[in-house]
PDB file of N, CA and C in Angstrom:
ATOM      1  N   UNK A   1      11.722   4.767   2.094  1.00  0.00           N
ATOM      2  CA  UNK A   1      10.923   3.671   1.604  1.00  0.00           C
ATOM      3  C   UNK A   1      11.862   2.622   1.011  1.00  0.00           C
ATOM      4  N   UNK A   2      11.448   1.299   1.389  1.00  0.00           N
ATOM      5  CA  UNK A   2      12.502   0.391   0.952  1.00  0.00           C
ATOM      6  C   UNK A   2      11.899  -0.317  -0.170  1.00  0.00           C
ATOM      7  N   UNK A   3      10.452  -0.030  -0.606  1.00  0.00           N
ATOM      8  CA  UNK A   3      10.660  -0.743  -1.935  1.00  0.00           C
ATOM      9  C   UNK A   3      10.836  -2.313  -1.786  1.00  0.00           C
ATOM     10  N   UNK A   4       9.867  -2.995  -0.885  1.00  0.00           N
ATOM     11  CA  UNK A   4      10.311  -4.370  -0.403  1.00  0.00           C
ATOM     12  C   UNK A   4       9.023  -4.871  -0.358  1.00  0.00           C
ATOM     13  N   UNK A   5       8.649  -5.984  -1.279  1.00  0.00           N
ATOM     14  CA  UNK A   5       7.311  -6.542  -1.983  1.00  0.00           C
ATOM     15  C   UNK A   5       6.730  -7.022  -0.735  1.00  0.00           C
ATOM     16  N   UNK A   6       5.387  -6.540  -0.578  1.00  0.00           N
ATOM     17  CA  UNK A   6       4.742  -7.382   0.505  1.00  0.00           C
ATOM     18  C   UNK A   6       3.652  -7.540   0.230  1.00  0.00           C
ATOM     19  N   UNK A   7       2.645  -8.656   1.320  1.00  0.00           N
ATOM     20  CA  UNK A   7       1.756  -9.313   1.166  1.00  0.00           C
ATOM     21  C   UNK A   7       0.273  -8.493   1.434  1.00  0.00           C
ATOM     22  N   UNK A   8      -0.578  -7.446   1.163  1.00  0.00           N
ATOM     23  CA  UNK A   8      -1.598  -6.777   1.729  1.00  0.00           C
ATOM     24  C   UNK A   8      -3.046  -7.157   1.933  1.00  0.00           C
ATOM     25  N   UNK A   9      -3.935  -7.046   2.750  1.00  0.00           N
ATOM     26  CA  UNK A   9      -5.404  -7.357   2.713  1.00  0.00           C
ATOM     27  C   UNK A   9      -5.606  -6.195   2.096  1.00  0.00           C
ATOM     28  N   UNK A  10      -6.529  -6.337   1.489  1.00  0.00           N
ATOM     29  CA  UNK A  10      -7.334  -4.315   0.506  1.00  0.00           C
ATOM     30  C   UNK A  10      -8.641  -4.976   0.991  1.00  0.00           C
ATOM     31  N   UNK A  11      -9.480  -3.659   0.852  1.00  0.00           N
ATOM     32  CA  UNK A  11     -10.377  -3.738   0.645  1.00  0.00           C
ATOM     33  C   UNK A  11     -10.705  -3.411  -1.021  1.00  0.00           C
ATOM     34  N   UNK A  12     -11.299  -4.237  -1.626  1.00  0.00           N
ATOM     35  CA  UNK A  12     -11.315  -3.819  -3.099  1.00  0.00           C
ATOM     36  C   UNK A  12     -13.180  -3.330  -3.525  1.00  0.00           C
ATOM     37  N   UNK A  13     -13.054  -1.903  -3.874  1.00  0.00           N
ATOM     38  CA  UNK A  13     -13.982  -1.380  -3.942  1.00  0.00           C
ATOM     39  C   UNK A  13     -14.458  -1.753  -5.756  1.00  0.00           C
ATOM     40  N   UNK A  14     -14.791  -0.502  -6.678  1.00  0.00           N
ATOM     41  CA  UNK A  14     -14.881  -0.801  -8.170  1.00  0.00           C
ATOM     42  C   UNK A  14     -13.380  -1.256  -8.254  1.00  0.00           C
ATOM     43  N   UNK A  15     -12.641  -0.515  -7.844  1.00  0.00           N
ATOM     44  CA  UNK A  15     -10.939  -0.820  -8.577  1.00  0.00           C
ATOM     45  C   UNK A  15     -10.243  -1.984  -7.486  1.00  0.00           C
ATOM     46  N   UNK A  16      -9.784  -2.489  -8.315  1.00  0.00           N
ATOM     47  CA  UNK A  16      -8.888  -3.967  -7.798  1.00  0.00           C
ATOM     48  C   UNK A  16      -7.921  -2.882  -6.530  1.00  0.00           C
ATOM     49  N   UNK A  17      -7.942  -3.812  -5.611  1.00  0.00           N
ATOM     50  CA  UNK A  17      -7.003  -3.272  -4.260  1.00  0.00           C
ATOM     51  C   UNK A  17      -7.138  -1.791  -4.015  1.00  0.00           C
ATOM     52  N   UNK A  18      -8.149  -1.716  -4.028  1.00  0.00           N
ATOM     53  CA  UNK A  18      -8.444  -0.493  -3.630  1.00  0.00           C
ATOM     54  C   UNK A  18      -7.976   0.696  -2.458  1.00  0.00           C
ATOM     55  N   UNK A  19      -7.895   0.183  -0.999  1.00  0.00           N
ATOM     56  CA  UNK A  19      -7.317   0.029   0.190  1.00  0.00           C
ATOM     57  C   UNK A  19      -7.654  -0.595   0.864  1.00  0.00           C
ATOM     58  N   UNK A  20      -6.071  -0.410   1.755  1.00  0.00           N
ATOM     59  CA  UNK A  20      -4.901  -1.617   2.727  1.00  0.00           C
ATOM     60  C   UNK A  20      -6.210  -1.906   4.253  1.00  0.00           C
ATOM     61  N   UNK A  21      -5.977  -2.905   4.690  1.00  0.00           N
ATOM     62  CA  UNK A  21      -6.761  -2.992   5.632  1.00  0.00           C
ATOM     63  C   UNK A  21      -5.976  -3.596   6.855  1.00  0.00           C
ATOM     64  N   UNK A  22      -4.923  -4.635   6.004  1.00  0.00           N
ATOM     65  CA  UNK A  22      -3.879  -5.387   7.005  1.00  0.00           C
ATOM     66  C   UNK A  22      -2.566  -5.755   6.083  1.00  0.00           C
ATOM     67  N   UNK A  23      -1.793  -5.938   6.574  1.00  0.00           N
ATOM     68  CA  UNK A  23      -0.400  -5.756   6.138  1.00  0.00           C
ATOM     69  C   UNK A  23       0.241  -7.141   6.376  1.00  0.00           C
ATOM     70  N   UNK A  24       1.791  -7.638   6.076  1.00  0.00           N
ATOM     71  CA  UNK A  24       2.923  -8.182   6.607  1.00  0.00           C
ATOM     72  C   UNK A  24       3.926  -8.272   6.217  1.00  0.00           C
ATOM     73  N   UNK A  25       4.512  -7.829   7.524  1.00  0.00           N
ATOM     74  CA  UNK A  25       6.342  -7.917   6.937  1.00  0.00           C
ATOM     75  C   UNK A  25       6.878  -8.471   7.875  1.00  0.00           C
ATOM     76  N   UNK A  26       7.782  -9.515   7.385  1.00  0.00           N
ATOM     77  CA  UNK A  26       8.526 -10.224   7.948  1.00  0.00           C
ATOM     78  C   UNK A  26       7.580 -11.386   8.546  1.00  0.00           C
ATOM     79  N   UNK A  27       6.386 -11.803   7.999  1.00  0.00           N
ATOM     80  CA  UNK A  27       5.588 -12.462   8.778  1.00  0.00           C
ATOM     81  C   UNK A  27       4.352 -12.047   9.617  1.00  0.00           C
ATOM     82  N   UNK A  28       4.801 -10.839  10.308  1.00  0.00           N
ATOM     83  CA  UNK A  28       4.048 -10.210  10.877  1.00  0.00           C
ATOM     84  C   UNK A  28       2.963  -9.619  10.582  1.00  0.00           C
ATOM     85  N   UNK A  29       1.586  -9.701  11.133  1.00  0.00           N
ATOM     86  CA  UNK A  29       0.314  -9.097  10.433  1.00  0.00           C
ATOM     87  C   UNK A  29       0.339  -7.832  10.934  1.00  0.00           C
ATOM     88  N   UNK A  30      -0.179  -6.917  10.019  1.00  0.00           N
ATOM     89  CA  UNK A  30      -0.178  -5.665  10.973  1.00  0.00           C
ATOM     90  C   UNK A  30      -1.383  -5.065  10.384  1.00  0.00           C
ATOM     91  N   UNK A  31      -2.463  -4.479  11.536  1.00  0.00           N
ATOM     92  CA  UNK A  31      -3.754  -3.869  11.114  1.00  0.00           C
ATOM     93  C   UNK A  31      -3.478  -2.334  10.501  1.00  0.00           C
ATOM     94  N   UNK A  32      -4.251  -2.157   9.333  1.00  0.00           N
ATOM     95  CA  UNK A  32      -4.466  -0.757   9.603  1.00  0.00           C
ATOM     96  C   UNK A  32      -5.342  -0.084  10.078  1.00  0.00           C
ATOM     97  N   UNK A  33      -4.908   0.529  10.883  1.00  0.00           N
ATOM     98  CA  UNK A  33      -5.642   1.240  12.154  1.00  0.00           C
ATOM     99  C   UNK A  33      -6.264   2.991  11.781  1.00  0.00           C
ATOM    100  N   UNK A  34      -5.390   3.058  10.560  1.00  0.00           N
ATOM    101  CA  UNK A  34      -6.062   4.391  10.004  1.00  0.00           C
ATOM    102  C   UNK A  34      -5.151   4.810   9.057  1.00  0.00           C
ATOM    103  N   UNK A  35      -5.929   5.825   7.777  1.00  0.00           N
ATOM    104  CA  UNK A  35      -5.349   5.509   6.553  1.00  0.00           C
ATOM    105  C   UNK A  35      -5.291   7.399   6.787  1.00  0.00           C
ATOM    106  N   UNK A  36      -4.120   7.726   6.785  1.00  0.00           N
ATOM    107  CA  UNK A  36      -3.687   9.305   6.874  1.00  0.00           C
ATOM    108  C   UNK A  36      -3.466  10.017   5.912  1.00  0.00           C
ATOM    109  N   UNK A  37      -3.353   9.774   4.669  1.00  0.00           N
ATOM    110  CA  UNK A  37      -3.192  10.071   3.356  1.00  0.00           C
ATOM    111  C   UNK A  37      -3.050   9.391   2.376  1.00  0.00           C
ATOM    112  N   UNK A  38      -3.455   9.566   1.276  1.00  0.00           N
ATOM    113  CA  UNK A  38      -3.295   9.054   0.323  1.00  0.00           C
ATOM    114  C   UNK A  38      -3.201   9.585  -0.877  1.00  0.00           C
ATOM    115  N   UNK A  39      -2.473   9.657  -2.113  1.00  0.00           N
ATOM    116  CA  UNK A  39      -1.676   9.999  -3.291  1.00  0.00           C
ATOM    117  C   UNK A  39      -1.689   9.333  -4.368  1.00  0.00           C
ATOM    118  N   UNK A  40      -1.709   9.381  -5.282  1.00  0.00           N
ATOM    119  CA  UNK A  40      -1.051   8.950  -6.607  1.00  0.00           C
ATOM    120  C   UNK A  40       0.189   9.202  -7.196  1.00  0.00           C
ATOM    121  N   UNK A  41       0.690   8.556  -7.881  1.00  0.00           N
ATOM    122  CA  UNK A  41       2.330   9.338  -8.559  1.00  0.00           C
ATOM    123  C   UNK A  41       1.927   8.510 -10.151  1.00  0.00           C
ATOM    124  N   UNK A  42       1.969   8.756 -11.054  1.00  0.00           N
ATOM    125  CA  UNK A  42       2.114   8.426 -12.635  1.00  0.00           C
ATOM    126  C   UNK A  42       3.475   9.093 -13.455  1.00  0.00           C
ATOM    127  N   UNK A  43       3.759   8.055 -13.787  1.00  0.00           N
ATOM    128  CA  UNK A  43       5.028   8.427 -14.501  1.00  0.00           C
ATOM    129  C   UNK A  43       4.998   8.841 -16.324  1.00  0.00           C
ATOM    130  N   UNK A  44       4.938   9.714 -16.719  1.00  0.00           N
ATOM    131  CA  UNK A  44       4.608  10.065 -17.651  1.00  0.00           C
ATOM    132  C   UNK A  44       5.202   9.860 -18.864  1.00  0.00           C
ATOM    133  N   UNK A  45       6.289   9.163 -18.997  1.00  0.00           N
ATOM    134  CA  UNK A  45       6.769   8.646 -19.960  1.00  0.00           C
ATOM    135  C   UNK A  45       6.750   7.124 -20.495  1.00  0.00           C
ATOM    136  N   UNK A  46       6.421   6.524 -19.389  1.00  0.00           N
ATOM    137  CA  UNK A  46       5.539   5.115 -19.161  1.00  0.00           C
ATOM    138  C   UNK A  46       4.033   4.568 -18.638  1.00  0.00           C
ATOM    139  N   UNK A  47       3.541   6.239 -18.182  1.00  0.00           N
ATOM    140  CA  UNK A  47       2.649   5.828 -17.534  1.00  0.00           C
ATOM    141  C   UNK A  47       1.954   4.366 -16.705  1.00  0.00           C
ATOM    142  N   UNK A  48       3.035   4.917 -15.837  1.00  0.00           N
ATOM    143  CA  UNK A  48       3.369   3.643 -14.667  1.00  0.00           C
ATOM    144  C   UNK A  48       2.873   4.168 -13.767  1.00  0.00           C
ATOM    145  N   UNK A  49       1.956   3.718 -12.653  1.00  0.00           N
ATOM    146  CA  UNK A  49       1.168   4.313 -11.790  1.00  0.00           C
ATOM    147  C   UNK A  49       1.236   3.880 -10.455  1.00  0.00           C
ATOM    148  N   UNK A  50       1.330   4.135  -9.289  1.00  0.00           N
ATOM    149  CA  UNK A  50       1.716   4.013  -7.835  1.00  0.00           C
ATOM    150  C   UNK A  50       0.429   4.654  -7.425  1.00  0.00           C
ATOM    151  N   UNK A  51      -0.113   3.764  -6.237  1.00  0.00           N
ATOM    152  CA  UNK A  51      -1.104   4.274  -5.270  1.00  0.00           C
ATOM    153  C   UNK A  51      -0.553   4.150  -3.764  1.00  0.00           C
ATOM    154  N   UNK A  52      -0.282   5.625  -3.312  1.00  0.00           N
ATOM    155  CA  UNK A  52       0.286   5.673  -1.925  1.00  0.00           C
ATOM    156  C   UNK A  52      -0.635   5.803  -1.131  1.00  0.00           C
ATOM    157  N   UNK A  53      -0.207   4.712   0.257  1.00  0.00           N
ATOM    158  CA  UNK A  53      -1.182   5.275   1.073  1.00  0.00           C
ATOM    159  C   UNK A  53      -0.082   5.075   2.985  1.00  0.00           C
ATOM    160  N   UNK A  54      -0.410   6.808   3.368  1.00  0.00           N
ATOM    161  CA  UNK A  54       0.082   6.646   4.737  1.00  0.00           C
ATOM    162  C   UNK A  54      -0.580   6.138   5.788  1.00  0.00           C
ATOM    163  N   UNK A  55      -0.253   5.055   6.500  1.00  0.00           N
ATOM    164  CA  UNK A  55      -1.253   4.536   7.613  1.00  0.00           C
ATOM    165  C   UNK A  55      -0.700   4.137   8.722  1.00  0.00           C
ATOM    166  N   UNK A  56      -1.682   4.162   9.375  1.00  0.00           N
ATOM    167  CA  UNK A  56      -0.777   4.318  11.018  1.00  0.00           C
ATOM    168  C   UNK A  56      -1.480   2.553  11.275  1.00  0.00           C
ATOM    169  N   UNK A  57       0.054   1.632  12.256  1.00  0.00           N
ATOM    170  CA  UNK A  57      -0.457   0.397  11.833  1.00  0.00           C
ATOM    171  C   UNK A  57      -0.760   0.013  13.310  1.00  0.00           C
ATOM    172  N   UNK A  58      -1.426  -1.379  13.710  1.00  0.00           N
ATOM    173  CA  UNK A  58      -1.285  -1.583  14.701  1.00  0.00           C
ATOM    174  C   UNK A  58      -0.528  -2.151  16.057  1.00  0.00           C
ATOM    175  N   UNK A  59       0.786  -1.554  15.376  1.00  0.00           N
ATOM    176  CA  UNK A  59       2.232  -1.734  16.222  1.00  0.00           C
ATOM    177  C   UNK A  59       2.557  -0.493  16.803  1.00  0.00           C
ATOM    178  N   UNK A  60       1.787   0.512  16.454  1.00  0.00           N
ATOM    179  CA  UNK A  60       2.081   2.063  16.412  1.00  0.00           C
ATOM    180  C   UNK A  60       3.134   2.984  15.495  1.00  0.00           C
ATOM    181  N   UNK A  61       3.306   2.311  14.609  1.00  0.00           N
ATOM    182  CA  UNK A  61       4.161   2.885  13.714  1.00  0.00           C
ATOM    183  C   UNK A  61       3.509   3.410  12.534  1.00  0.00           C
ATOM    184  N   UNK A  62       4.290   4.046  11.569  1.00  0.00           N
ATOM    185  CA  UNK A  62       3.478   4.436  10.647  1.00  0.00           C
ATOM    186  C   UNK A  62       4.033   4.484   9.373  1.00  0.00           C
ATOM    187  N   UNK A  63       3.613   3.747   8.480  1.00  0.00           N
ATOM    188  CA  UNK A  63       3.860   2.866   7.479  1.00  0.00           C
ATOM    189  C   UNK A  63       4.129   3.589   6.119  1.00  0.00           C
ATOM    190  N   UNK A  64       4.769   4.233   4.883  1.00  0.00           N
ATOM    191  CA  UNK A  64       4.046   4.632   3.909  1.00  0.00           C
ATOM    192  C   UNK A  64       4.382   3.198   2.768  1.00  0.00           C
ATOM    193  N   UNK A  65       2.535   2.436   2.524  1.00  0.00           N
ATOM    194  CA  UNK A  65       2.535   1.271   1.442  1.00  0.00           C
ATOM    195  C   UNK A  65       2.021   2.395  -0.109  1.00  0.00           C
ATOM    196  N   UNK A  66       2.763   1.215  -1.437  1.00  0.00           N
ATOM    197  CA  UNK A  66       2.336   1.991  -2.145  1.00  0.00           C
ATOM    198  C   UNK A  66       1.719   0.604  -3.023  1.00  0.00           C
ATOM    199  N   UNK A  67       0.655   0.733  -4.274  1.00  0.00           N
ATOM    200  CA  UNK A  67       0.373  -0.371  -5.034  1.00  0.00           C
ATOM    201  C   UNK A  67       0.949  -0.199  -6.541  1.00  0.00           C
ATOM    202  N   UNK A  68       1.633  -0.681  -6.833  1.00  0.00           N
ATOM    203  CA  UNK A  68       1.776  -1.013  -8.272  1.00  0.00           C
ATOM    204  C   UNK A  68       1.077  -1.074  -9.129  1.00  0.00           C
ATOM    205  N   UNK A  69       0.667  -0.362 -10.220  1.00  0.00           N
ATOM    206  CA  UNK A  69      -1.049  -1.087 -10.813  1.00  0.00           C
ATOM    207  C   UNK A  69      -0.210  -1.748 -12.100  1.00  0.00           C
ATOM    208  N   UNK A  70       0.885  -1.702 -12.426  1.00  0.00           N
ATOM    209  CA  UNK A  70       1.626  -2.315 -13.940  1.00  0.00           C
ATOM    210  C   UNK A  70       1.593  -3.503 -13.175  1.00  0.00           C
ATOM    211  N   UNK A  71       2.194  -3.799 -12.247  1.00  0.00           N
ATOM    212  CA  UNK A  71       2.629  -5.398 -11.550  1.00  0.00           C
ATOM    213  C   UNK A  71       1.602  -5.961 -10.584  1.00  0.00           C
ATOM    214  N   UNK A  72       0.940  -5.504 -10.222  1.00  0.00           N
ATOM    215  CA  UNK A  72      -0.368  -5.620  -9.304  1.00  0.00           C
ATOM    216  C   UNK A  72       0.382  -5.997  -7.800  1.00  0.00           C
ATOM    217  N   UNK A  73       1.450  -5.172  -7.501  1.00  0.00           N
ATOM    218  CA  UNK A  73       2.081  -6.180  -6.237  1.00  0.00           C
ATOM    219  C   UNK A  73       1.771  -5.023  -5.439  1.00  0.00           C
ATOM    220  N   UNK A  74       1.987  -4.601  -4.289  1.00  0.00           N
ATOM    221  CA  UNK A  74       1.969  -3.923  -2.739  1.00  0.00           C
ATOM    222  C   UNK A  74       3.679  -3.892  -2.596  1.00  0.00           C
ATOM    223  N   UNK A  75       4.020  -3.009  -1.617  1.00  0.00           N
ATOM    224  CA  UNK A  75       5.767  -2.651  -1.345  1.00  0.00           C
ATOM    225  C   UNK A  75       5.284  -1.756  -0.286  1.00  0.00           C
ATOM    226  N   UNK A  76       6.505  -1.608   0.577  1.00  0.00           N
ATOM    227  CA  UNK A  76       6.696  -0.588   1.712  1.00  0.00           C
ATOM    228  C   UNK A  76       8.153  -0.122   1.812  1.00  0.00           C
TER     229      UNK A  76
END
């Protein structure tokens, strides 16, 4: 994972950015075509919180995005 800020569509349910729907990197839009897992990680000494999600995109590759909830940004 490179940890490299990007731009996401969510679908935002009760919680802000809920999940990814479309993506871009480098410009490029990329659909998500299906969401294969998904995780949390909280860091317990800051309780800093990451929402992972694995998705297969519509380039055929398969992506793992995570959300930031301290910074509100998206990364891959």
């Amino acid at each position: 994972m490179s940890d490299k800020k990007i731009e996401v569509i969510a679908y935002s349910g009760y919680k802000e950015e809920e999940i990814p729907r479309a993506f871009f990197i480098d410009g490029e839009k990329i659909e998500v075509i299906e969401v294969l897992k998904m995780w949390i990680e909280e860091e317990l000494e800051d309780k800093e919180r990451k929402r992972f999600f694995k998705v297969k995109g519509s380039d055929g590759y398969t992506y793992t995005l995570f959300y930031d909830e301290k910074s509100s940004n998206w990364f891959f």
